[in-house]
ModelCIF file with pLDDT and N, C-alpha, C, O atoms, coordinates in Angstrom:
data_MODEL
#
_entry.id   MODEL 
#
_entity.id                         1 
_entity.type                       polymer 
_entity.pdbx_number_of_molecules   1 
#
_entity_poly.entity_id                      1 
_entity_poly.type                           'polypeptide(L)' 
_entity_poly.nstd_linkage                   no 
_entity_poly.nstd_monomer                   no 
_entity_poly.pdbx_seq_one_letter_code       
;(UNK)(UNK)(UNK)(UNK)(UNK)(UNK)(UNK)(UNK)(UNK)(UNK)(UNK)(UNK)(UNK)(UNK)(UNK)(UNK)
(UNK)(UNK)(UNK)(UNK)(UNK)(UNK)(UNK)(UNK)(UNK)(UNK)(UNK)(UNK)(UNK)(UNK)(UNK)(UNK)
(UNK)(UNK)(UNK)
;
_entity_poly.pdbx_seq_one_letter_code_can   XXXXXXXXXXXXXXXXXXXXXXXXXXXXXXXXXXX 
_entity_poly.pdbx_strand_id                 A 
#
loop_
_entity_poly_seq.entity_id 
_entity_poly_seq.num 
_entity_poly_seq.mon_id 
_entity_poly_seq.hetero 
1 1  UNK n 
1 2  UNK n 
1 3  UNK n 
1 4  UNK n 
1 5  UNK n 
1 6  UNK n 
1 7  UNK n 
1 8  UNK n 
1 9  UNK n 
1 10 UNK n 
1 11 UNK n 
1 12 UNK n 
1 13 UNK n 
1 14 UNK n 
1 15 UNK n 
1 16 UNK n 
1 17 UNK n 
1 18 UNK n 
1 19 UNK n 
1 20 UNK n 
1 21 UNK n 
1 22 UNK n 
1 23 UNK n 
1 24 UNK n 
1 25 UNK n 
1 26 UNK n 
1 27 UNK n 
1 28 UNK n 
1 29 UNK n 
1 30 UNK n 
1 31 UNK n 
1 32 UNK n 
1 33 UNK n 
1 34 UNK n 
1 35 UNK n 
#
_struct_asym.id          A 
_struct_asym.entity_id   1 
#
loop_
_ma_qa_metric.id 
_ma_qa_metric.mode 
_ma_qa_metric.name 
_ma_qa_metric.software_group_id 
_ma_qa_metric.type 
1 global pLDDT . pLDDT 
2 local  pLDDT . pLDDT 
#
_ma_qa_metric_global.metric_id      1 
_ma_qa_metric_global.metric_value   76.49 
_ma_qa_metric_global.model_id       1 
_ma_qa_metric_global.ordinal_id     1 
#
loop_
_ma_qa_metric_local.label_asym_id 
_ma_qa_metric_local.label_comp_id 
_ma_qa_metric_local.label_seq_id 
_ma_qa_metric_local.metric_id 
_ma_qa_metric_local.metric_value 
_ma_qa_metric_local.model_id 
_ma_qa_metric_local.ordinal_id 
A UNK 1  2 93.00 1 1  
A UNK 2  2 92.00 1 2  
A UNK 3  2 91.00 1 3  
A UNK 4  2 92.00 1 4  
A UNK 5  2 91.00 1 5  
A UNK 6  2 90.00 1 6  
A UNK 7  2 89.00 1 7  
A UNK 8  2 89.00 1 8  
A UNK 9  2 90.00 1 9  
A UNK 10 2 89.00 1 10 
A UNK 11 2 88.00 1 11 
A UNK 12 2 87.00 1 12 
A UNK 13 2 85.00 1 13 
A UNK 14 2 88.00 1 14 
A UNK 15 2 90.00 1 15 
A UNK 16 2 88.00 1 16 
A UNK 17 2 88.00 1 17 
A UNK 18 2 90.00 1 18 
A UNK 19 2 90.00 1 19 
A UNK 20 2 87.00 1 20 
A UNK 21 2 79.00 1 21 
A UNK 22 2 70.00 1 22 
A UNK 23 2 60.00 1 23 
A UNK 24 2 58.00 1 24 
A UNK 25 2 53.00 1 25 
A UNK 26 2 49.00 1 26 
A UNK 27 2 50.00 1 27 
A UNK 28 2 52.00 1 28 
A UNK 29 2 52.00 1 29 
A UNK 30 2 50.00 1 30 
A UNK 31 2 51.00 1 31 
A UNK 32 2 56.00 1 32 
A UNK 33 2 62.00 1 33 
A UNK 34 2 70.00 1 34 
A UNK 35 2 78.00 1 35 
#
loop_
_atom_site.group_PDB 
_atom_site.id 
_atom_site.type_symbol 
_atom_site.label_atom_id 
_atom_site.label_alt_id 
_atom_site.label_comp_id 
_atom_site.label_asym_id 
_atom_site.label_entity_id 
_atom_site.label_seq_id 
_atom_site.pdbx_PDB_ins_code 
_atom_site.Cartn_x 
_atom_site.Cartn_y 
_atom_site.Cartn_z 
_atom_site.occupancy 
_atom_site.B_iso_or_equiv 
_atom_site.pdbx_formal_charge 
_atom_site.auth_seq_id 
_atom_site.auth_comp_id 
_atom_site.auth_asym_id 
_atom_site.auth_atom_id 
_atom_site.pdbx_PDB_model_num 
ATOM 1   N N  . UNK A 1 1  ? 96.792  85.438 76.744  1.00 93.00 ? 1  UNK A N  1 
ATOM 2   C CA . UNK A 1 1  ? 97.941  85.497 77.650  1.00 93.00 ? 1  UNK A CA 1 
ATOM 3   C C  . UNK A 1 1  ? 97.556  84.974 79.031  1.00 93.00 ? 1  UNK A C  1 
ATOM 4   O O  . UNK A 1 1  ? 98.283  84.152 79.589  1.00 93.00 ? 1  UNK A O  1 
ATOM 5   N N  . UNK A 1 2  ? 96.731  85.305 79.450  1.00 92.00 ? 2  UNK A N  1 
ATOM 6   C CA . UNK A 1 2  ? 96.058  84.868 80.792  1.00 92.00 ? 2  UNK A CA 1 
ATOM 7   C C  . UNK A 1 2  ? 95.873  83.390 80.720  1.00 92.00 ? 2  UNK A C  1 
ATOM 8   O O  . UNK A 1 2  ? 96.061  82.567 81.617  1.00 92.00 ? 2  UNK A O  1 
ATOM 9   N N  . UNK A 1 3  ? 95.415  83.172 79.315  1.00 91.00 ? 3  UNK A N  1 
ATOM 10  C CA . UNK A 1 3  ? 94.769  81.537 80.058  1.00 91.00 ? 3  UNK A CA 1 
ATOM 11  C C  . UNK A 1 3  ? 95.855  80.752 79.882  1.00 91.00 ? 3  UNK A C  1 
ATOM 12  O O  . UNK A 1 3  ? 95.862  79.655 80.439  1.00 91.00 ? 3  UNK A O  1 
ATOM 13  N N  . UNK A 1 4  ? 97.423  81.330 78.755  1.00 92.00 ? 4  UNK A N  1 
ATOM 14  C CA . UNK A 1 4  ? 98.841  80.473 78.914  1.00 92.00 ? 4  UNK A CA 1 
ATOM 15  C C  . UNK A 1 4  ? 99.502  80.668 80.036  1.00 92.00 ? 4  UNK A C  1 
ATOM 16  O O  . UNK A 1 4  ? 100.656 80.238 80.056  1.00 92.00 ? 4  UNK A O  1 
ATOM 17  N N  . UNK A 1 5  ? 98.925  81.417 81.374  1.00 91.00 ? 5  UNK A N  1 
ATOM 18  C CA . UNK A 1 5  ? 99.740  81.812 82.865  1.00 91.00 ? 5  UNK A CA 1 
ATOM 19  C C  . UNK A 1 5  ? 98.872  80.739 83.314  1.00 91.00 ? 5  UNK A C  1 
ATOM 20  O O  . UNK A 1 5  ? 99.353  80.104 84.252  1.00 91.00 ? 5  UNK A O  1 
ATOM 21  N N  . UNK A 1 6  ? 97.659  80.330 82.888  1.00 90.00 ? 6  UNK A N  1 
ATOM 22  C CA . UNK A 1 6  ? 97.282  79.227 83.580  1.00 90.00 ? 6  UNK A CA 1 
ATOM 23  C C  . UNK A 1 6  ? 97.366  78.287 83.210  1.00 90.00 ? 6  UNK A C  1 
ATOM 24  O O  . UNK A 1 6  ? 97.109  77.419 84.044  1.00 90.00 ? 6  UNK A O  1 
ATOM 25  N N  . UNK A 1 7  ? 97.758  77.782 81.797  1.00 89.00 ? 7  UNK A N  1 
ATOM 26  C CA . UNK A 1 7  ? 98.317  76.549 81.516  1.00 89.00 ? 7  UNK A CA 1 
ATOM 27  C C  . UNK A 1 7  ? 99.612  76.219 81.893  1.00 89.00 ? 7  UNK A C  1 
ATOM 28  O O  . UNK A 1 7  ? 99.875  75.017 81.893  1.00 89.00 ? 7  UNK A O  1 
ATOM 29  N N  . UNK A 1 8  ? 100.962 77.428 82.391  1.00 89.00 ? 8  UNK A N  1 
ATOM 30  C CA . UNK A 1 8  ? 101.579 76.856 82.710  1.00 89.00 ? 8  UNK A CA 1 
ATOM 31  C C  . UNK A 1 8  ? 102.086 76.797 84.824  1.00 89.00 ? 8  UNK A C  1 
ATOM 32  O O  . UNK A 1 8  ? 103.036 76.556 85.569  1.00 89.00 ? 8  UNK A O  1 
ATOM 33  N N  . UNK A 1 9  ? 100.674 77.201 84.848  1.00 90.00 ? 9  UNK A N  1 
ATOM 34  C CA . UNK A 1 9  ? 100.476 76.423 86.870  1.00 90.00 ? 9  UNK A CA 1 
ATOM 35  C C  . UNK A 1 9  ? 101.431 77.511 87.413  1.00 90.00 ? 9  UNK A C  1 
ATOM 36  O O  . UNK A 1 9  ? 102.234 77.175 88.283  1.00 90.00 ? 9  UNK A O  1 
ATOM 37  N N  . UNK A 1 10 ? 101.406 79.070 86.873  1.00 89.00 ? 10 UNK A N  1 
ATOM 38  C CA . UNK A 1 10 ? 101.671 79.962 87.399  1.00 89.00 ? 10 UNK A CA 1 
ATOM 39  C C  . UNK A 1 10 ? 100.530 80.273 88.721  1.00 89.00 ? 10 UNK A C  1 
ATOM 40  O O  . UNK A 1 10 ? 99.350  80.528 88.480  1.00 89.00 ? 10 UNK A O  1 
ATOM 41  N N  . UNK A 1 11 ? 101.038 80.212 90.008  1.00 88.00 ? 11 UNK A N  1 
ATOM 42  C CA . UNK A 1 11 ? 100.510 80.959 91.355  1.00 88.00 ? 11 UNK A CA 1 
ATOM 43  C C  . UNK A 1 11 ? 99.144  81.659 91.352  1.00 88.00 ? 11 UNK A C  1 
ATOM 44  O O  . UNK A 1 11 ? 99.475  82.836 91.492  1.00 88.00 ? 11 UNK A O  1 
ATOM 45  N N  . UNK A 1 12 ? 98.047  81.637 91.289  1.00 87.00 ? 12 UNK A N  1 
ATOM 46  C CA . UNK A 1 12 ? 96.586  82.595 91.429  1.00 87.00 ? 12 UNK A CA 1 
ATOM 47  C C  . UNK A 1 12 ? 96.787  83.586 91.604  1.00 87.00 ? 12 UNK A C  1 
ATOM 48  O O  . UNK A 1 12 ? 96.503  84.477 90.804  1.00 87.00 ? 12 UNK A O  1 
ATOM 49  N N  . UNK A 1 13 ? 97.649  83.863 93.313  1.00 85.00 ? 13 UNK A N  1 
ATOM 50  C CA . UNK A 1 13 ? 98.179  85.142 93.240  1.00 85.00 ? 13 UNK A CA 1 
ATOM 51  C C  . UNK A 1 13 ? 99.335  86.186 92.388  1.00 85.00 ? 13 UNK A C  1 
ATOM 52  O O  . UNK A 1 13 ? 99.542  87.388 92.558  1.00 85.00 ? 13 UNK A O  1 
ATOM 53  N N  . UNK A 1 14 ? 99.933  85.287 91.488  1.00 88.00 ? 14 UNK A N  1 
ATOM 54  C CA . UNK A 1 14 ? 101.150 85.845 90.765  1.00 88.00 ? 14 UNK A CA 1 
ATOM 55  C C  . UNK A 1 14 ? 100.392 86.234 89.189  1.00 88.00 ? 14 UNK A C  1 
ATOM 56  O O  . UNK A 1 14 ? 100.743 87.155 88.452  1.00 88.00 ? 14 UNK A O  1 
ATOM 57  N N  . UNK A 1 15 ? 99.305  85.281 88.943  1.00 90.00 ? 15 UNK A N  1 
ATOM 58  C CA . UNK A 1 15 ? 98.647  85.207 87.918  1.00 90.00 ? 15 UNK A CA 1 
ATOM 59  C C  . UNK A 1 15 ? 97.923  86.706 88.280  1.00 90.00 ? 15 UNK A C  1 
ATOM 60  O O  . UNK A 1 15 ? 98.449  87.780 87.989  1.00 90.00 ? 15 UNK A O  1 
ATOM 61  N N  . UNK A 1 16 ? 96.755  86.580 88.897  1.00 88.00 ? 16 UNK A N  1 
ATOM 62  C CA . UNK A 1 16 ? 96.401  88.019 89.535  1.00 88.00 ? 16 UNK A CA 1 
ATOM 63  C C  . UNK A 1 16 ? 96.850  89.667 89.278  1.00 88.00 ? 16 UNK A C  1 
ATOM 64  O O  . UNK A 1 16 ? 96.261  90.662 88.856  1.00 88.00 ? 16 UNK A O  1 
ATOM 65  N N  . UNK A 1 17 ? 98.413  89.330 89.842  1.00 88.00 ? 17 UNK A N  1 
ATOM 66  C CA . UNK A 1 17 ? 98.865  90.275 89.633  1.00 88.00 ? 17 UNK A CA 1 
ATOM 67  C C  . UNK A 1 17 ? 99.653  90.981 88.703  1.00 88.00 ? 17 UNK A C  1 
ATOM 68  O O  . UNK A 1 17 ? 99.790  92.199 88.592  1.00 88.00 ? 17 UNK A O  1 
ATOM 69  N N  . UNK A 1 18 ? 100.306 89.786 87.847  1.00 90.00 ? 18 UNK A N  1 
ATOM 70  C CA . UNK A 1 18 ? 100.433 90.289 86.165  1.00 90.00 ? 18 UNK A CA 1 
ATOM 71  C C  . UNK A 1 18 ? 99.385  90.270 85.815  1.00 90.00 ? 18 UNK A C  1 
ATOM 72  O O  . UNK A 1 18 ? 99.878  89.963 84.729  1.00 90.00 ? 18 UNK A O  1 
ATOM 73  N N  . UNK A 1 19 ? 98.283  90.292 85.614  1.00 90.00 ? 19 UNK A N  1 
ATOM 74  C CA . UNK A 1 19 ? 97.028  90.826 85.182  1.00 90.00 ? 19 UNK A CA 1 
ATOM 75  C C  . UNK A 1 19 ? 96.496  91.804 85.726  1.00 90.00 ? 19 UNK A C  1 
ATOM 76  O O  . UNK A 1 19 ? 95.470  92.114 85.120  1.00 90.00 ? 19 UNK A O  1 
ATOM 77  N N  . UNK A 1 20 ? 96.665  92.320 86.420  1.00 87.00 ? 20 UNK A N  1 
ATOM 78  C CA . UNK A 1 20 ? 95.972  93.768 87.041  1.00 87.00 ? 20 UNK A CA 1 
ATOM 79  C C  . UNK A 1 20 ? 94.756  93.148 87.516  1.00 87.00 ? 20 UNK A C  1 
ATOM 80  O O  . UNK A 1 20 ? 93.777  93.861 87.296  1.00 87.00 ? 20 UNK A O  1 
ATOM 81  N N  . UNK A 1 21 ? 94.467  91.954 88.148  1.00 79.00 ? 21 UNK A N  1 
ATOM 82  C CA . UNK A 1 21 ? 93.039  91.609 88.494  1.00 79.00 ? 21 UNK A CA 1 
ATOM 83  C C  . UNK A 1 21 ? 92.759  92.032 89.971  1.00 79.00 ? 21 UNK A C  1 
ATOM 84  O O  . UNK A 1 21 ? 93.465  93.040 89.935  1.00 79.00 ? 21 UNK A O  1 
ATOM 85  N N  . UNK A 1 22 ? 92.396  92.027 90.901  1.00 70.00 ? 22 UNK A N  1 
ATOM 86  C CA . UNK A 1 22 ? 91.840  92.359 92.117  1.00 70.00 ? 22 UNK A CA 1 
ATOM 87  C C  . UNK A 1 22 ? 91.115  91.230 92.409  1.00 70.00 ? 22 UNK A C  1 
ATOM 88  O O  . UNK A 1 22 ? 90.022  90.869 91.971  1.00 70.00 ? 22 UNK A O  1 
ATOM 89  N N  . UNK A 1 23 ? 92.029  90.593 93.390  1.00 60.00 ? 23 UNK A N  1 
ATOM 90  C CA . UNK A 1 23 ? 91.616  89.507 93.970  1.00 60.00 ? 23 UNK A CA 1 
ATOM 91  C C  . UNK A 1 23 ? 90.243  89.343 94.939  1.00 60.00 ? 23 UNK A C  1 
ATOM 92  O O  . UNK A 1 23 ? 89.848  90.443 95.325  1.00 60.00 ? 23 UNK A O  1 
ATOM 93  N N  . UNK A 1 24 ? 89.451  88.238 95.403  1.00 58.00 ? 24 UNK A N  1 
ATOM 94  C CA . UNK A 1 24 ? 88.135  88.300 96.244  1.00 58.00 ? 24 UNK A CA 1 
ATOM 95  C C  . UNK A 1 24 ? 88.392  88.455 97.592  1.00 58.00 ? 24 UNK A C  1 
ATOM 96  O O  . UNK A 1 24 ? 87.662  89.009 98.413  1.00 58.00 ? 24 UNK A O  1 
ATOM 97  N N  . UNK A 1 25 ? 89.609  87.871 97.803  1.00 53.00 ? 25 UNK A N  1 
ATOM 98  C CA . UNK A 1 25 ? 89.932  88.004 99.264  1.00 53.00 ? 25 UNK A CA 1 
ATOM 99  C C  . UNK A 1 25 ? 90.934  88.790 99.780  1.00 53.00 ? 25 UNK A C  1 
ATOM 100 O O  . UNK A 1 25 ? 92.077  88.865 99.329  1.00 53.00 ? 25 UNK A O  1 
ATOM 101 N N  . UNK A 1 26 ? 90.394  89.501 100.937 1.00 49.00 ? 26 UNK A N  1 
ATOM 102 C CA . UNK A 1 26 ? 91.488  89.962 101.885 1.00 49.00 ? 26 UNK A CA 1 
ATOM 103 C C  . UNK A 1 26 ? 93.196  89.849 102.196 1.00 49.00 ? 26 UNK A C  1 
ATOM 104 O O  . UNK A 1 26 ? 93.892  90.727 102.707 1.00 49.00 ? 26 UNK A O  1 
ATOM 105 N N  . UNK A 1 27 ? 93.554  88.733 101.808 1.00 50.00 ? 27 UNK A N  1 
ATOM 106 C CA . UNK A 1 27 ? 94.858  88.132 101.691 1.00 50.00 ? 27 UNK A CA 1 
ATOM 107 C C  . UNK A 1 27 ? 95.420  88.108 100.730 1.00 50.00 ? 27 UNK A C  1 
ATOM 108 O O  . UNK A 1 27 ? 96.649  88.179 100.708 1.00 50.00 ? 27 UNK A O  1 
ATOM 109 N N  . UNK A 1 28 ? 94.479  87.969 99.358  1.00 52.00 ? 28 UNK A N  1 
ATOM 110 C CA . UNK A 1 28 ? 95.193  88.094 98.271  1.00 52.00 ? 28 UNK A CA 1 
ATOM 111 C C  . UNK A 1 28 ? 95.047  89.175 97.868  1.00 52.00 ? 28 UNK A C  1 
ATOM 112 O O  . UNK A 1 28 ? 95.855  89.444 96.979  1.00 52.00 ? 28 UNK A O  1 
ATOM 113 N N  . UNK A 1 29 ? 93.905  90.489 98.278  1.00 52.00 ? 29 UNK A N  1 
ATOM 114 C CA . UNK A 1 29 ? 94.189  91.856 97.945  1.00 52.00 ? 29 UNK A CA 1 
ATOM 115 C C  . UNK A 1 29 ? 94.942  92.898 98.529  1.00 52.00 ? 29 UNK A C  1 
ATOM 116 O O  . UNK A 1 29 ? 95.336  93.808 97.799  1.00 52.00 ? 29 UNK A O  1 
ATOM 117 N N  . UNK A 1 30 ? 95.202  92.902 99.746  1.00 50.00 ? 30 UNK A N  1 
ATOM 118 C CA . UNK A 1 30 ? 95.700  93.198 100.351 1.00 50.00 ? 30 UNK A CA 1 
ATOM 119 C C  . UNK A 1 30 ? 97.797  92.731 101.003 1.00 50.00 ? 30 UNK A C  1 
ATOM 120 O O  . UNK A 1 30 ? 98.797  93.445 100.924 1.00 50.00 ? 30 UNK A O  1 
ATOM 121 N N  . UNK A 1 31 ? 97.675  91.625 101.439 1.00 51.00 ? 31 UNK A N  1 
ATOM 122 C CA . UNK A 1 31 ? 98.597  90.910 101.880 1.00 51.00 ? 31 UNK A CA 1 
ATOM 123 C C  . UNK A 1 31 ? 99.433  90.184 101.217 1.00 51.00 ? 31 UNK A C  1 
ATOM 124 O O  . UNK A 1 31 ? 100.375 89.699 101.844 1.00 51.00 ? 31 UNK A O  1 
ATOM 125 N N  . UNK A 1 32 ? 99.333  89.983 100.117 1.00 56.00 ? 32 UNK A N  1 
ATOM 126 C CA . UNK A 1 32 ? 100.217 88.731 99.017  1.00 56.00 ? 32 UNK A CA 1 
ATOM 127 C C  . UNK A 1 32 ? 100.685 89.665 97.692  1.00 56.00 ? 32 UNK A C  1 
ATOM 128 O O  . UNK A 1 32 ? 99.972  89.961 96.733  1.00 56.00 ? 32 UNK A O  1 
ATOM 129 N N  . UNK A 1 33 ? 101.649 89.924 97.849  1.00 62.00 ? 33 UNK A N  1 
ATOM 130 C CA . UNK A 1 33 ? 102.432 90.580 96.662  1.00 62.00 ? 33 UNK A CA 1 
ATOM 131 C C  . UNK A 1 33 ? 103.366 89.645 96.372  1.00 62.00 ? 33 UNK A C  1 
ATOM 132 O O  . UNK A 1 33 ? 103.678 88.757 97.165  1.00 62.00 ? 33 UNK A O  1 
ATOM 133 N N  . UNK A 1 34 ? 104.002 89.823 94.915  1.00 70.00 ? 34 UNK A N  1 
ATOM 134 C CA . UNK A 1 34 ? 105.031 88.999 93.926  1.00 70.00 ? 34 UNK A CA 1 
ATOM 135 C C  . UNK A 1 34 ? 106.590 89.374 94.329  1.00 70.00 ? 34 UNK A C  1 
ATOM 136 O O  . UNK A 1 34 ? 107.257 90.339 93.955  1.00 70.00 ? 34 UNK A O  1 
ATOM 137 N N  . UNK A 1 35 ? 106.898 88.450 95.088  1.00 78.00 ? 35 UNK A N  1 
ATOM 138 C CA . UNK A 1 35 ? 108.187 88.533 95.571  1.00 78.00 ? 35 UNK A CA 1 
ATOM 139 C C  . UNK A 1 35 ? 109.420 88.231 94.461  1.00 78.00 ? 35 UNK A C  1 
ATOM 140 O O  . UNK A 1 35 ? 110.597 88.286 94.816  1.00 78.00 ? 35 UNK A O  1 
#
């Protein structure tokens, strides 16, 4: 499922966060939620 959110050029951060992943940076852990 993950690697078809990246075949179809779904967002890092949107990808991320339908995955429950925890991003490396500050901005994307904190600051960037799925609008």
């Amino acid at each position: 499922f993950s690697s078809y959110l990246n075949e179809l050029g779904i967002p890092q951060a949107t990808h991320q966060q339908i995955m429950g992943h925890g991003a490396h940076d500050v901005t994307g852990t904190f600051y960037t939620r799925i609008t």
